[in-house]
C-alpha atoms as a PDB file:
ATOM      1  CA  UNK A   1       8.559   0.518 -45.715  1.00  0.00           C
ATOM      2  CA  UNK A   2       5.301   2.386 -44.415  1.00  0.00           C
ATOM      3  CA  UNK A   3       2.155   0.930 -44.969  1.00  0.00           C
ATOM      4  CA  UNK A   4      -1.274   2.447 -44.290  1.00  0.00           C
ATOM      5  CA  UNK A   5      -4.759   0.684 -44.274  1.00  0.00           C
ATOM      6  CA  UNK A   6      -8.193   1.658 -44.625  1.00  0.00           C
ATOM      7  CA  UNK A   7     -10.563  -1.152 -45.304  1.00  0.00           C
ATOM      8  CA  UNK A   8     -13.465   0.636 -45.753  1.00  0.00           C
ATOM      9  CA  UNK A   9     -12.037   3.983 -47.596  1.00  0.00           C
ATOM     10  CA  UNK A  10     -14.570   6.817 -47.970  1.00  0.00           C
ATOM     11  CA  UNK A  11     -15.109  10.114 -49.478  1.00  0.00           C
ATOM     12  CA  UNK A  12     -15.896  13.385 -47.126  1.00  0.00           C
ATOM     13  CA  UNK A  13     -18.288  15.808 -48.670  1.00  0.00           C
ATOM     14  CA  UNK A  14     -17.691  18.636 -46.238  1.00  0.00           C
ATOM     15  CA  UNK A  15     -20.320  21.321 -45.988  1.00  0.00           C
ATOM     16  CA  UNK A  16     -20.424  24.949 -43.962  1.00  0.00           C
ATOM     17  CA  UNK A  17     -23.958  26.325 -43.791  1.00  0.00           C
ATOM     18  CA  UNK A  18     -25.793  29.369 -41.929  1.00  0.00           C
ATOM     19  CA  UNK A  19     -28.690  27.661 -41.229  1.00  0.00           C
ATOM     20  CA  UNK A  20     -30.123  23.625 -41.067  1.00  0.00           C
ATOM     21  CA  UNK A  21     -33.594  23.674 -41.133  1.00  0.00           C
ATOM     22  CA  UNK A  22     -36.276  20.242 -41.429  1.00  0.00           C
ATOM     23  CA  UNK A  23     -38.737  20.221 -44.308  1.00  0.00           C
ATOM     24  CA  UNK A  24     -37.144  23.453 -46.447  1.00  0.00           C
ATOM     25  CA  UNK A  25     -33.671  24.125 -48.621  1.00  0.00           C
ATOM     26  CA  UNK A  26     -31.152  24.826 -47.096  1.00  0.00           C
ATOM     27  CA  UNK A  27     -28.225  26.677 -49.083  1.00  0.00           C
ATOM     28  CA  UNK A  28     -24.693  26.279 -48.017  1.00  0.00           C
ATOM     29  CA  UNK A  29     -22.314  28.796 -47.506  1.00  0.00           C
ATOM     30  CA  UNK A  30     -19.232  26.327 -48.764  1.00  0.00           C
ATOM     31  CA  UNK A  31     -18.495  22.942 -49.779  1.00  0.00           C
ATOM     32  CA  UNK A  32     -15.076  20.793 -49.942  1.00  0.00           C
ATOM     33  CA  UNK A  33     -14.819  16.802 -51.057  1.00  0.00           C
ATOM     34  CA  UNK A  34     -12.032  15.024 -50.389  1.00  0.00           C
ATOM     35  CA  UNK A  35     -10.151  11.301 -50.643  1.00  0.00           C
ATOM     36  CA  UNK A  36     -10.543  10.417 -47.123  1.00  0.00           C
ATOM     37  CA  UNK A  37     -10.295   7.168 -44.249  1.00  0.00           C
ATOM     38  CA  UNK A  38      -8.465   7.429 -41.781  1.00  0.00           C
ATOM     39  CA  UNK A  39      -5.852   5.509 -42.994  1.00  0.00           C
ATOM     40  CA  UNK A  40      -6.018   7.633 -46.169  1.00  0.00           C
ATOM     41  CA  UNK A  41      -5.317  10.656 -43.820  1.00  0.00           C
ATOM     42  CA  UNK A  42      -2.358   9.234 -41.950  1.00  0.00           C
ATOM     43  CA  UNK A  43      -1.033   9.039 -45.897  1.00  0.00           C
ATOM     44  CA  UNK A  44      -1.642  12.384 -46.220  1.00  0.00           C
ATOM     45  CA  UNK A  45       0.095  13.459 -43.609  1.00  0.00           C
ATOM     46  CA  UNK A  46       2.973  11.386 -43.652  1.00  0.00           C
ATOM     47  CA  UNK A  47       3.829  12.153 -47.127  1.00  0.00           C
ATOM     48  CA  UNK A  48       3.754  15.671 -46.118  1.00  0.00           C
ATOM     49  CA  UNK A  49       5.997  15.724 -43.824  1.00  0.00           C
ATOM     50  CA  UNK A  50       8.544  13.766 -46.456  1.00  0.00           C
ATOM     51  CA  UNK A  51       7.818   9.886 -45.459  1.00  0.00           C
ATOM     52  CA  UNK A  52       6.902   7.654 -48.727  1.00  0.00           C
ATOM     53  CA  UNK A  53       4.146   5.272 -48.183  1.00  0.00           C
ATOM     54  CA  UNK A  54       1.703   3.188 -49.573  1.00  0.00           C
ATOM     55  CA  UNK A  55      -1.825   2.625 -48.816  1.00  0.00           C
ATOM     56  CA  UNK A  56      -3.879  -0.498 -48.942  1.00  0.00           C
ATOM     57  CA  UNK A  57      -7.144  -1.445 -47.916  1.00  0.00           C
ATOM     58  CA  UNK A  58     -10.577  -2.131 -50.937  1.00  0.00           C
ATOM     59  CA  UNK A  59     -11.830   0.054 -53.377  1.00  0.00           C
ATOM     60  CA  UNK A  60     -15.002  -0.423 -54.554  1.00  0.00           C
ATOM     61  CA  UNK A  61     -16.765   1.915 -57.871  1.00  0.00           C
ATOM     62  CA  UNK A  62     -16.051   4.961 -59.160  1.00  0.00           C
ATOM     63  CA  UNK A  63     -15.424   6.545 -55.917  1.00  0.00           C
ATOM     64  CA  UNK A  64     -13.105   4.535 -55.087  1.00  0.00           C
ATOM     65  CA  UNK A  65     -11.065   4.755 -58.080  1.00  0.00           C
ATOM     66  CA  UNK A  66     -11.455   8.520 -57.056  1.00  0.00           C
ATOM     67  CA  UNK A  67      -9.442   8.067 -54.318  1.00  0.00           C
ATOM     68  CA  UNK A  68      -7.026   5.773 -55.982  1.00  0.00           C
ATOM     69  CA  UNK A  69      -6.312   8.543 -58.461  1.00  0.00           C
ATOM     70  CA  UNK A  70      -5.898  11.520 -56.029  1.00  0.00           C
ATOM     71  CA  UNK A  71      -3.123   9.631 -53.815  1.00  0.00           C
ATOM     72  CA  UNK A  72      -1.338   8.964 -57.403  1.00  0.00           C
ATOM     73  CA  UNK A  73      -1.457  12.500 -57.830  1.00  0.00           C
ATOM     74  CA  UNK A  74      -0.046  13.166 -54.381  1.00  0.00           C
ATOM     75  CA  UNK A  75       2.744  10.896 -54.843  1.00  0.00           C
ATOM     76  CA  UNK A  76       1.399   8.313 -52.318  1.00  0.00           C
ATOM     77  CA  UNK A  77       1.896   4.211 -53.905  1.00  0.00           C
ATOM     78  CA  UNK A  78      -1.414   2.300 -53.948  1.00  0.00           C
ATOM     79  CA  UNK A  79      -2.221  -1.248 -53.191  1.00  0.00           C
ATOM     80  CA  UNK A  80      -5.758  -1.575 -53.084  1.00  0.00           C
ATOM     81  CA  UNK A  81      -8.080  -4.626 -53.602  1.00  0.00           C
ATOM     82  CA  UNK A  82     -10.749  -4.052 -55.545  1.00  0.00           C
ATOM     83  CA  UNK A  83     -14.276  -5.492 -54.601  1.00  0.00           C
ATOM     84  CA  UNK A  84     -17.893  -5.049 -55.444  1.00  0.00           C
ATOM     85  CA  UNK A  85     -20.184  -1.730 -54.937  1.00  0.00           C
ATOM     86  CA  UNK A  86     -19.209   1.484 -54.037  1.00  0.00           C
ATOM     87  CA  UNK A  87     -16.917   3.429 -51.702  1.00  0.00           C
ATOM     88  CA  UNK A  88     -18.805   5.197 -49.058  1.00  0.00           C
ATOM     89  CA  UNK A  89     -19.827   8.626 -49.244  1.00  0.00           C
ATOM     90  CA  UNK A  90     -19.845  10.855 -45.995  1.00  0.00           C
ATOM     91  CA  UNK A  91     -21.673  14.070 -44.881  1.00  0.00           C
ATOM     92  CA  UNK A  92     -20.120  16.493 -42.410  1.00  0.00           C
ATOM     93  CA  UNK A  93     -22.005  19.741 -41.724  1.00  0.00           C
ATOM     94  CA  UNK A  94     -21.422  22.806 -40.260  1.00  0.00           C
ATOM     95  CA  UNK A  95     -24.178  24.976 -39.117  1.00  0.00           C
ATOM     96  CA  UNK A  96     -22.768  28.624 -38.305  1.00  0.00           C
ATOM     97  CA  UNK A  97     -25.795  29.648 -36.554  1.00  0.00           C
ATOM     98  CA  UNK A  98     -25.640  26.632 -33.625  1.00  0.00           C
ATOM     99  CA  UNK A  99     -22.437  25.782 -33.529  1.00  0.00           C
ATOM    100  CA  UNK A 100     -23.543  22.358 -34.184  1.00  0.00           C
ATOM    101  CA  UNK A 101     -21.592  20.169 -36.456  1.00  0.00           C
ATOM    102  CA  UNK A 102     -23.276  17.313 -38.217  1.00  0.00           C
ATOM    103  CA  UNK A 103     -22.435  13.968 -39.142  1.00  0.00           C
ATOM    104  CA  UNK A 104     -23.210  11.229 -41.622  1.00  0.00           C
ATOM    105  CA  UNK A 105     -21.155   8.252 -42.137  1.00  0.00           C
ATOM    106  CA  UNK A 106     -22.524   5.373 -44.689  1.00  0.00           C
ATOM    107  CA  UNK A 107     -21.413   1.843 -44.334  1.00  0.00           C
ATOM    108  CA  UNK A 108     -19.950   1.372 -47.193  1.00  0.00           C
ATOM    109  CA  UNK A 109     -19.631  -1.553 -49.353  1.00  0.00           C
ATOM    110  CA  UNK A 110     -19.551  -5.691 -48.865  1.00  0.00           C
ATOM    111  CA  UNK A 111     -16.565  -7.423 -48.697  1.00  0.00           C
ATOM    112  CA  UNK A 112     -16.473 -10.644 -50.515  1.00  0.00           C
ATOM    113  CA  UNK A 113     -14.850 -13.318 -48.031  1.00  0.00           C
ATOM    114  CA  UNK A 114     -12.765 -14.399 -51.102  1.00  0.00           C
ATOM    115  CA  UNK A 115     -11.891 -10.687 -51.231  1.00  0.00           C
ATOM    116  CA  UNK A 116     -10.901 -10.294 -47.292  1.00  0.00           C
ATOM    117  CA  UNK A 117      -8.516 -13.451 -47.832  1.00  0.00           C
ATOM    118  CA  UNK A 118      -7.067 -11.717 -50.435  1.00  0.00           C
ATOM    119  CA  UNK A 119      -5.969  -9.077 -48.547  1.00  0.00           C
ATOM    120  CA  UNK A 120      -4.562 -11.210 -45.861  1.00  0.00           C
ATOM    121  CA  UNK A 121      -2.536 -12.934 -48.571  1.00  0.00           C
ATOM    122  CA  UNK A 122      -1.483  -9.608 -49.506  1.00  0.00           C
ATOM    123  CA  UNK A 123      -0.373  -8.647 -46.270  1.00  0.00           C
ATOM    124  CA  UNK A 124       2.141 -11.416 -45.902  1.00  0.00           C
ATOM    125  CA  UNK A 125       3.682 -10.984 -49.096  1.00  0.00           C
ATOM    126  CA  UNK A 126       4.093  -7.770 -48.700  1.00  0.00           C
ATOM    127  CA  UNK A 127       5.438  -7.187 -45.463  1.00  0.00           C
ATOM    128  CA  UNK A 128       8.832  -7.360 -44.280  1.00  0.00           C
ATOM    129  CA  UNK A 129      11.028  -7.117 -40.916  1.00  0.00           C
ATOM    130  CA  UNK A 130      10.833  -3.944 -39.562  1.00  0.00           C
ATOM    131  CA  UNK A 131       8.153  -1.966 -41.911  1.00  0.00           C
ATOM    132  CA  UNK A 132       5.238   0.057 -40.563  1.00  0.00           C
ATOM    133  CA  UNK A 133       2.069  -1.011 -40.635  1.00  0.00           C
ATOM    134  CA  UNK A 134      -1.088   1.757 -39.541  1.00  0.00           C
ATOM    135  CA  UNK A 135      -4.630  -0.012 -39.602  1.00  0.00           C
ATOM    136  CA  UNK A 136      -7.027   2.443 -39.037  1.00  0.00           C
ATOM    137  CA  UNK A 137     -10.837   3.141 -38.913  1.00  0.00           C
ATOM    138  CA  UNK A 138     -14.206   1.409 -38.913  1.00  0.00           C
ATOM    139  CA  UNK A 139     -14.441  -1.984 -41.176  1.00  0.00           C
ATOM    140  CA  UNK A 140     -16.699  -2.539 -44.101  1.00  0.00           C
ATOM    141  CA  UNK A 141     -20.168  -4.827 -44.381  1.00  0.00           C
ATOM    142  CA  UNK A 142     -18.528  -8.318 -44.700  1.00  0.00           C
ATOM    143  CA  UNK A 143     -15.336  -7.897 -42.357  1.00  0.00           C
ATOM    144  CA  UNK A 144     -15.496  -8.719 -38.960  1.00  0.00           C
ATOM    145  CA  UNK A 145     -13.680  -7.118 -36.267  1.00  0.00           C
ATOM    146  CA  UNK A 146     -11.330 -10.230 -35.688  1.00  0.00           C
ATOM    147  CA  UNK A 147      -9.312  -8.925 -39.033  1.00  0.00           C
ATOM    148  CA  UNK A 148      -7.546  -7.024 -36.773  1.00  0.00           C
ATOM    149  CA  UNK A 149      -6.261 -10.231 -34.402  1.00  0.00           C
ATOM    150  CA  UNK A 150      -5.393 -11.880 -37.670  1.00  0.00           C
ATOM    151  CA  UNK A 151      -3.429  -9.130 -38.629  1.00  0.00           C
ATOM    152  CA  UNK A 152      -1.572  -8.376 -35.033  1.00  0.00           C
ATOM    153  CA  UNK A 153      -0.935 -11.881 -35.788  1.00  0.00           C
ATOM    154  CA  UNK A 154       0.927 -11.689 -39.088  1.00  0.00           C
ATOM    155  CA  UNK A 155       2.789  -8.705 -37.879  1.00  0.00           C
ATOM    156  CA  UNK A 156       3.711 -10.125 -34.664  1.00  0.00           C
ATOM    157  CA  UNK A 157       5.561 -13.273 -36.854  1.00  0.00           C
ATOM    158  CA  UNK A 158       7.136 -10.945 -39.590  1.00  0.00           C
ATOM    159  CA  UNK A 159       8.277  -8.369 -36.783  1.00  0.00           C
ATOM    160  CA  UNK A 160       6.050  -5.406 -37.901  1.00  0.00           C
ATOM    161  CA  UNK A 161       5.625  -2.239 -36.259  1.00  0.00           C
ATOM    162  CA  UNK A 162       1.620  -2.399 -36.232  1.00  0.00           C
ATOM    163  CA  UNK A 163      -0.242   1.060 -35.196  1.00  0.00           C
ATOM    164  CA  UNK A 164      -4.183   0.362 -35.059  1.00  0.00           C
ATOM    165  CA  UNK A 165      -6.495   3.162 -34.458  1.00  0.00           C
ATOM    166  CA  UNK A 166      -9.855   1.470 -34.406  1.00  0.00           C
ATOM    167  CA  UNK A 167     -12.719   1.859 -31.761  1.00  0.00           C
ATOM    168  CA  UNK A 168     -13.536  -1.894 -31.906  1.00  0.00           C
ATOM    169  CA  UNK A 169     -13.644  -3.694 -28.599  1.00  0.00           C
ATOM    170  CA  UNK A 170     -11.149  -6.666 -30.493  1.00  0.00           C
ATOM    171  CA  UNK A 171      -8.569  -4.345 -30.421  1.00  0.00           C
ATOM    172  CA  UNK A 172      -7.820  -5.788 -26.835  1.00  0.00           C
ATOM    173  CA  UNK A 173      -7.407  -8.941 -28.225  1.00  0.00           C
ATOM    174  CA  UNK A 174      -4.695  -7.998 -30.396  1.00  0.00           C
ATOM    175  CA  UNK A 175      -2.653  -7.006 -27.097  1.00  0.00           C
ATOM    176  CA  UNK A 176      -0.967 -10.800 -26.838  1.00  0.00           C
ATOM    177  CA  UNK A 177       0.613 -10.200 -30.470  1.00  0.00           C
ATOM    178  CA  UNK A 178       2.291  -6.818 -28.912  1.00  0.00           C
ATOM    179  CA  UNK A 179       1.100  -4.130 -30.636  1.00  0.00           C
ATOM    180  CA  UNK A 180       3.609  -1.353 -31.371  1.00  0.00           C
ATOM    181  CA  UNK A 181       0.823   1.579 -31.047  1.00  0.00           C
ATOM    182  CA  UNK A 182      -2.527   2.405 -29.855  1.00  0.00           C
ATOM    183  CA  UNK A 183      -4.279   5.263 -30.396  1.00  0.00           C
ATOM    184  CA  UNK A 184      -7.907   5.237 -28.644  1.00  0.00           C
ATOM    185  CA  UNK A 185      -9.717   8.649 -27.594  1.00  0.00           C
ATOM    186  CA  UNK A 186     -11.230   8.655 -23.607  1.00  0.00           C
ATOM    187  CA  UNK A 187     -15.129   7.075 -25.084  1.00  0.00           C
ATOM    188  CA  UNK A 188     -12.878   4.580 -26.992  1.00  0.00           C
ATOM    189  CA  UNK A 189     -10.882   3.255 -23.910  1.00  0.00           C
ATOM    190  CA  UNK A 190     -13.965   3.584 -21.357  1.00  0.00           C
ATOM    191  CA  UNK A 191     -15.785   1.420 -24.295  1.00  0.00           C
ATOM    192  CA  UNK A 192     -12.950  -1.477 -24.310  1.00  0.00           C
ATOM    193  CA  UNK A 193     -13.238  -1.603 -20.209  1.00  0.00           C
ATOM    194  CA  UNK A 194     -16.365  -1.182 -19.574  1.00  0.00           C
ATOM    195  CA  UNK A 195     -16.192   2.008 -17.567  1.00  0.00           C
ATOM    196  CA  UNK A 196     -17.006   5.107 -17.156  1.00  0.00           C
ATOM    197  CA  UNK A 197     -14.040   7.302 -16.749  1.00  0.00           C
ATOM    198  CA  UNK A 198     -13.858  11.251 -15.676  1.00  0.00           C
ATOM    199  CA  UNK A 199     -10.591  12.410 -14.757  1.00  0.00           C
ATOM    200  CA  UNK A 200      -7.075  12.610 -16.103  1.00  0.00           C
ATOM    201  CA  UNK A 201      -6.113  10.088 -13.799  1.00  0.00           C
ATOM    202  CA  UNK A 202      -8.599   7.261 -14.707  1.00  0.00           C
ATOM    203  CA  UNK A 203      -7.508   7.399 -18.464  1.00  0.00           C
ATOM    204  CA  UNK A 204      -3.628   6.325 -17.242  1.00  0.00           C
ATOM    205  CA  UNK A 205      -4.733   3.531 -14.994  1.00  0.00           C
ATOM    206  CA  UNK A 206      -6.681   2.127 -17.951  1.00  0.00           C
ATOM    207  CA  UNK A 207      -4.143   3.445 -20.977  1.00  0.00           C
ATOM    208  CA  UNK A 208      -1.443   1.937 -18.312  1.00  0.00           C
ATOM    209  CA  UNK A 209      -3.398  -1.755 -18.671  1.00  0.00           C
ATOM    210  CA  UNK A 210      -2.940  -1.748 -22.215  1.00  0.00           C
ATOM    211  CA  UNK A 211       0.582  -1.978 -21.658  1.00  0.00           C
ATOM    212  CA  UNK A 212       0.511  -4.165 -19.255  1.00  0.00           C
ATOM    213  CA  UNK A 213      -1.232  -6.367 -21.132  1.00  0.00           C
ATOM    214  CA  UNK A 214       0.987  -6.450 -24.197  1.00  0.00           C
ATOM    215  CA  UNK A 215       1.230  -2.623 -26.463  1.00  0.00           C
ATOM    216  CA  UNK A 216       4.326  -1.293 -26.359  1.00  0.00           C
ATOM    217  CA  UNK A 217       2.977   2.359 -26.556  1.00  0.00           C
ATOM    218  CA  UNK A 218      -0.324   4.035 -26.182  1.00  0.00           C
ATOM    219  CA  UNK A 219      -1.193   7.217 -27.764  1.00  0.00           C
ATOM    220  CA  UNK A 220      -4.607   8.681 -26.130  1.00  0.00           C
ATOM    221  CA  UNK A 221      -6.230  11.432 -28.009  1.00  0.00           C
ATOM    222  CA  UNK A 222      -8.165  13.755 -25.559  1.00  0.00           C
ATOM    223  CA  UNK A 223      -9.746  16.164 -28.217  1.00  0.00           C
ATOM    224  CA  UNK A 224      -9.907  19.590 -26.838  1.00  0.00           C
ATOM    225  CA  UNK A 225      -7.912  18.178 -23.758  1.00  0.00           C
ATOM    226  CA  UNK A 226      -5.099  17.317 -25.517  1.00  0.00           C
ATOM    227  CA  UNK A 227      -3.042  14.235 -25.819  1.00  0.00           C
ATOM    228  CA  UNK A 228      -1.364  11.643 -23.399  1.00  0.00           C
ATOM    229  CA  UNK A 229       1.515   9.489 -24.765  1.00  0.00           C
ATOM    230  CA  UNK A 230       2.352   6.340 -22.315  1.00  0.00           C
ATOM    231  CA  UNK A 231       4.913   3.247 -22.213  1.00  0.00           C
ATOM    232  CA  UNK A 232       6.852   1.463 -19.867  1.00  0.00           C
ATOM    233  CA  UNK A 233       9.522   4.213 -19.442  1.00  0.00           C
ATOM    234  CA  UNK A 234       7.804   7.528 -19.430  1.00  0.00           C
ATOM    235  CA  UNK A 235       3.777   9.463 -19.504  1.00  0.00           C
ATOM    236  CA  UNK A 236       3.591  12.790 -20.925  1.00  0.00           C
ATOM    237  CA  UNK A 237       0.486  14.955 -21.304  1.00  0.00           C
ATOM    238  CA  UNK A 238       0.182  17.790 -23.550  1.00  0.00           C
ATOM    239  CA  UNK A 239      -2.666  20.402 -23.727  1.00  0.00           C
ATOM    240  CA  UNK A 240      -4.756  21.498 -27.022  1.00  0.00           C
ATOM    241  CA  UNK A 241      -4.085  24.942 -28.063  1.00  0.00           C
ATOM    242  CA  UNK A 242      -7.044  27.405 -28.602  1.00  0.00           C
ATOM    243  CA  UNK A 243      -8.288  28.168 -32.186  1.00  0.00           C
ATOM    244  CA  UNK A 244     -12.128  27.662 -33.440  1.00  0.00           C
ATOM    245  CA  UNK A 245     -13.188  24.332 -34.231  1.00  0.00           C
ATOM    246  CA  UNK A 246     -14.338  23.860 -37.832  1.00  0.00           C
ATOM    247  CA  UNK A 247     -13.960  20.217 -38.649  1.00  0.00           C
ATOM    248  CA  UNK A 248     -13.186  17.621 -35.889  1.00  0.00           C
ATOM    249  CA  UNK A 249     -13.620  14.436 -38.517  1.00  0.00           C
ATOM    250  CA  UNK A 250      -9.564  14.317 -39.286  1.00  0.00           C
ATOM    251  CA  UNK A 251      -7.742  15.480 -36.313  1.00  0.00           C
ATOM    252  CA  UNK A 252      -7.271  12.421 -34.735  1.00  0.00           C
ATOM    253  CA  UNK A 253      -5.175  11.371 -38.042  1.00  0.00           C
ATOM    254  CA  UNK A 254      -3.820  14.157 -38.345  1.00  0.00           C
ATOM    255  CA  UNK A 255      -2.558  13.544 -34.603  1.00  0.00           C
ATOM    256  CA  UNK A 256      -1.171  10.119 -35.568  1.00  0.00           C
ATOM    257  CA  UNK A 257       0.240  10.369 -39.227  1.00  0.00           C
ATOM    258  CA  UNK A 258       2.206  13.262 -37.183  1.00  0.00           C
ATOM    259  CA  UNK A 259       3.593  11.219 -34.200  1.00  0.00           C
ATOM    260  CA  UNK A 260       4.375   8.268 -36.386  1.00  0.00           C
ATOM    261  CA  UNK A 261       6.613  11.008 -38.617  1.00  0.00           C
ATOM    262  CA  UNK A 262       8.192  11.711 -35.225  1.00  0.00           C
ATOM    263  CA  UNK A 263       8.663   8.282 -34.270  1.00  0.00           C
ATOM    264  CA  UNK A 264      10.426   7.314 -37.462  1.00  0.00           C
ATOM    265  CA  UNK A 265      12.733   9.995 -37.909  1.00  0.00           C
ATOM    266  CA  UNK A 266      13.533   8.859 -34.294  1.00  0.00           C
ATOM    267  CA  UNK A 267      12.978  12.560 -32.914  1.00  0.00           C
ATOM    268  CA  UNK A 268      12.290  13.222 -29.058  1.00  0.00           C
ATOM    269  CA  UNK A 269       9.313  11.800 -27.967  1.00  0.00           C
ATOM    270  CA  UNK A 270       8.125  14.916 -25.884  1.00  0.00           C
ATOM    271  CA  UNK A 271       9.029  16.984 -29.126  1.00  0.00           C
ATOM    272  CA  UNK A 272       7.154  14.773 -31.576  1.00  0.00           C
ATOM    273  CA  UNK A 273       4.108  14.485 -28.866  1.00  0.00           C
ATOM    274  CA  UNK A 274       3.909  18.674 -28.956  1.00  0.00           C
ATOM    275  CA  UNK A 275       3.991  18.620 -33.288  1.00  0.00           C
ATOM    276  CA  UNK A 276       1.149  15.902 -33.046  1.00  0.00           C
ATOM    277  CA  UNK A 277      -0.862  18.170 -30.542  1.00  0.00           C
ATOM    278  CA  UNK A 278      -0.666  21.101 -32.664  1.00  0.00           C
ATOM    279  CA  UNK A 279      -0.923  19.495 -36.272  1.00  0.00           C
ATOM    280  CA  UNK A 280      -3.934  17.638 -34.747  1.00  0.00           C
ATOM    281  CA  UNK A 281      -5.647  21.352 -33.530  1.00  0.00           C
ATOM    282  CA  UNK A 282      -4.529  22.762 -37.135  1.00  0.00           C
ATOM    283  CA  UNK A 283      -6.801  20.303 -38.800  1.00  0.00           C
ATOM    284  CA  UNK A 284      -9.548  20.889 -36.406  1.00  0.00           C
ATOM    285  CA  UNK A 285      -9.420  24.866 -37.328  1.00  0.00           C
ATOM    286  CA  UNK A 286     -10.105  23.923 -40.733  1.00  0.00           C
ATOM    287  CA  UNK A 287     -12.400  22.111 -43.333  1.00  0.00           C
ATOM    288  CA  UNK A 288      -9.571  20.131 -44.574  1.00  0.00           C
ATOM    289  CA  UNK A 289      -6.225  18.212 -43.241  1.00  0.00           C
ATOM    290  CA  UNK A 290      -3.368  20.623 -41.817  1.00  0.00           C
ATOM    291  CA  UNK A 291      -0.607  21.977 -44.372  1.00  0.00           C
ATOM    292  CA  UNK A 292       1.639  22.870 -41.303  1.00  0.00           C
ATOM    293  CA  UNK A 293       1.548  26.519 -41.927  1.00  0.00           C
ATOM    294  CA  UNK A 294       0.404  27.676 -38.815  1.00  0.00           C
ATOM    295  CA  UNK A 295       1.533  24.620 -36.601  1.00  0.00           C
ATOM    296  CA  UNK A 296       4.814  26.019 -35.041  1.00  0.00           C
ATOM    297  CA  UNK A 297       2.361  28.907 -33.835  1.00  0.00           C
ATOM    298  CA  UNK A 298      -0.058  26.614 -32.392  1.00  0.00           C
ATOM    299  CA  UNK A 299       3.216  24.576 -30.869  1.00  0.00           C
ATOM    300  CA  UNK A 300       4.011  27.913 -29.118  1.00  0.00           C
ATOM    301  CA  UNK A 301       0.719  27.229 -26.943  1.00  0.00           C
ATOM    302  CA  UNK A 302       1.279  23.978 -25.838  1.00  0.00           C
ATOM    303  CA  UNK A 303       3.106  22.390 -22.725  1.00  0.00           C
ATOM    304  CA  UNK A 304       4.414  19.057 -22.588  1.00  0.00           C
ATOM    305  CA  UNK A 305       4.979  17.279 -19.174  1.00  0.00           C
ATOM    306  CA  UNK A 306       5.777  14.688 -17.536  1.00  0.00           C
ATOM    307  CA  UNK A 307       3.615  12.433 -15.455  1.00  0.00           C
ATOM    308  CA  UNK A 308       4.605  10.378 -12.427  1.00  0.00           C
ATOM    309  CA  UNK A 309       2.242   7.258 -11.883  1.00  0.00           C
ATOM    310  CA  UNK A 310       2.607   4.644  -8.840  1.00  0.00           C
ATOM    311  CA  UNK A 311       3.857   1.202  -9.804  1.00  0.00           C
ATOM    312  CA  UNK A 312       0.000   0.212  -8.551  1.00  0.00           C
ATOM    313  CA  UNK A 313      -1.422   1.898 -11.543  1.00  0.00           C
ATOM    314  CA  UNK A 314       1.306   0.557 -13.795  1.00  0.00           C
ATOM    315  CA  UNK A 315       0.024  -2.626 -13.033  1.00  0.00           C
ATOM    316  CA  UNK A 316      -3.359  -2.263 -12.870  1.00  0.00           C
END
């Protein structure tokens, strides 16, 4: 079984305007909401491209009954937890004139501590050998960022593929429990080191430590650079196609809901890594998530090789 998991769920009000101006209205050329978290997107995504899951994670109001709804619609299986408040509300903005692209991102609501042992309870009924498990995104008023070590730790025990795509520093503490996939972007991996890093060749020796240090593969999102996929056996680098860049709040999900896809239906990794590129640049080109019309064209742009790193960096 796949699993997905947003604990703090959220949804995107998406707005394209000419003009952003203090003190006066502004009118907007467009507007688009939609279900959203990162998690939620990786749902999305997955279930497009013919891979049942279900999501977990809180829900909180009528906004997060919202959300509960339009996965139901999309055929996606629910198990959320609900809790107190209301699911966040986001702004993204577009402002033709600049270029500039806005955005505000709420906190969203408190999590009981009854509420986040609940969910842990959850998680070890419900997962079995083998499954998929995708935590992803920020973490709600209430849960601290050592939910993710107690989760590496249940899926470590039950044998669970865990994927975690979250900026929090704890993340490296999960490493012991052997992740089965991280996906940081460059400010994400300089922010768990410490470091500052500039070239191509300073994101492997630090993408390279995470394995060292326990995940089995590392997925690092470059935005408009592209994408690097390392493990033990191989690093390949892929470039970003060019398109105009509408809406960079989903690509990164759409980059990962893609490659897991890949993984899963066990299809070549240098293959999968090119989809991911290109699904992830679709979304970017638009206001909402990718519906794969235009990614084999985007596909035809990119090229995936293969990188050669000293057993010195490997073990850096």
């Amino acid at each position: 079984m796949i699993y997905t998991c947003t604990l703090n769920l959220a949804i995107d009000l998406f707005i394209e305007t000419d003009k952003m101006q203090a003190h006066t209205v502004n009118r907007t050329n467009d507007d688009d909401i939609q279900a959203n978290g990162k998690g939620v997107n990786v749902s999305l995504i997955l279930k497009q491209l013919g891979i049942g899951n279900t999501a977990l994670g809180f829900q909180a109001g009528f906004t997060g009954q919202y959300i509960n709804d339009f996965l139901k619609e999309k055929a996606i299986s629910t198990h959320f937890i609900e809790v107190p408040g209301m699911t966040r509300i986001n702004v993204f903005t577009q402002v033709n004139e600049t270029g500039e692209e806005f955005k505000l991102v709420n906190k969203g609501p408190k999590i009981p501590t009854e509420k986040v042992t609940e969910f842990l309870h959850t998680l070890e009924e419900l997962l079995q050998s083998g499954d998929y498990l995708c935590v992803s995104g920020s973490l709600p008023q209430g849960v601290a960022p050592e939910i993710l070590v107690s989760i590496s730790q249940i899926c470590n025990e039950k044998n669970v593929n865990l994927i975690i795509d979250s900026s929090y520093k704890e993340v490296l503490n999960c490493l012991p429990y052997k992740p089965f996939l991280l996906k940081p972007n460059e400010e994400e991996l300089a922010a768990w080191y410490d470091v500052k890093l500039k070239t191509k060749q300073d994101y492997l020796v630090y993408a390279k430590r995470l394995i060292a240090d326990g995940a089995q593969n590392v997925l690092l999102s470059l935005g408009g650079d592209g994408a690097i996929f390392i493990n033990k056996e191989m690093v390949l680098a892929g470039n970003s196609p060019k398109g105009k860049v509408v809406n960079t709040a989903c690509a990164g999900d759409t980059l990962l809901g893609t490659f897991l896809a890949g993984v899963i239906n066990k299809k070549p990794i240098d293959k999968t890594l090119k989809q991911a590129i290109a699904a992830g640049s679709s979304t970017a080109f638009r206001q909402g998530l990718t519906d794969f019309s235009d990614v084999d064209q985007l596909e035809a742009q990119i090229k995936i090789e293969t990188i050669e790193t000293s057993k010195e960096e490997v073990s850096a």
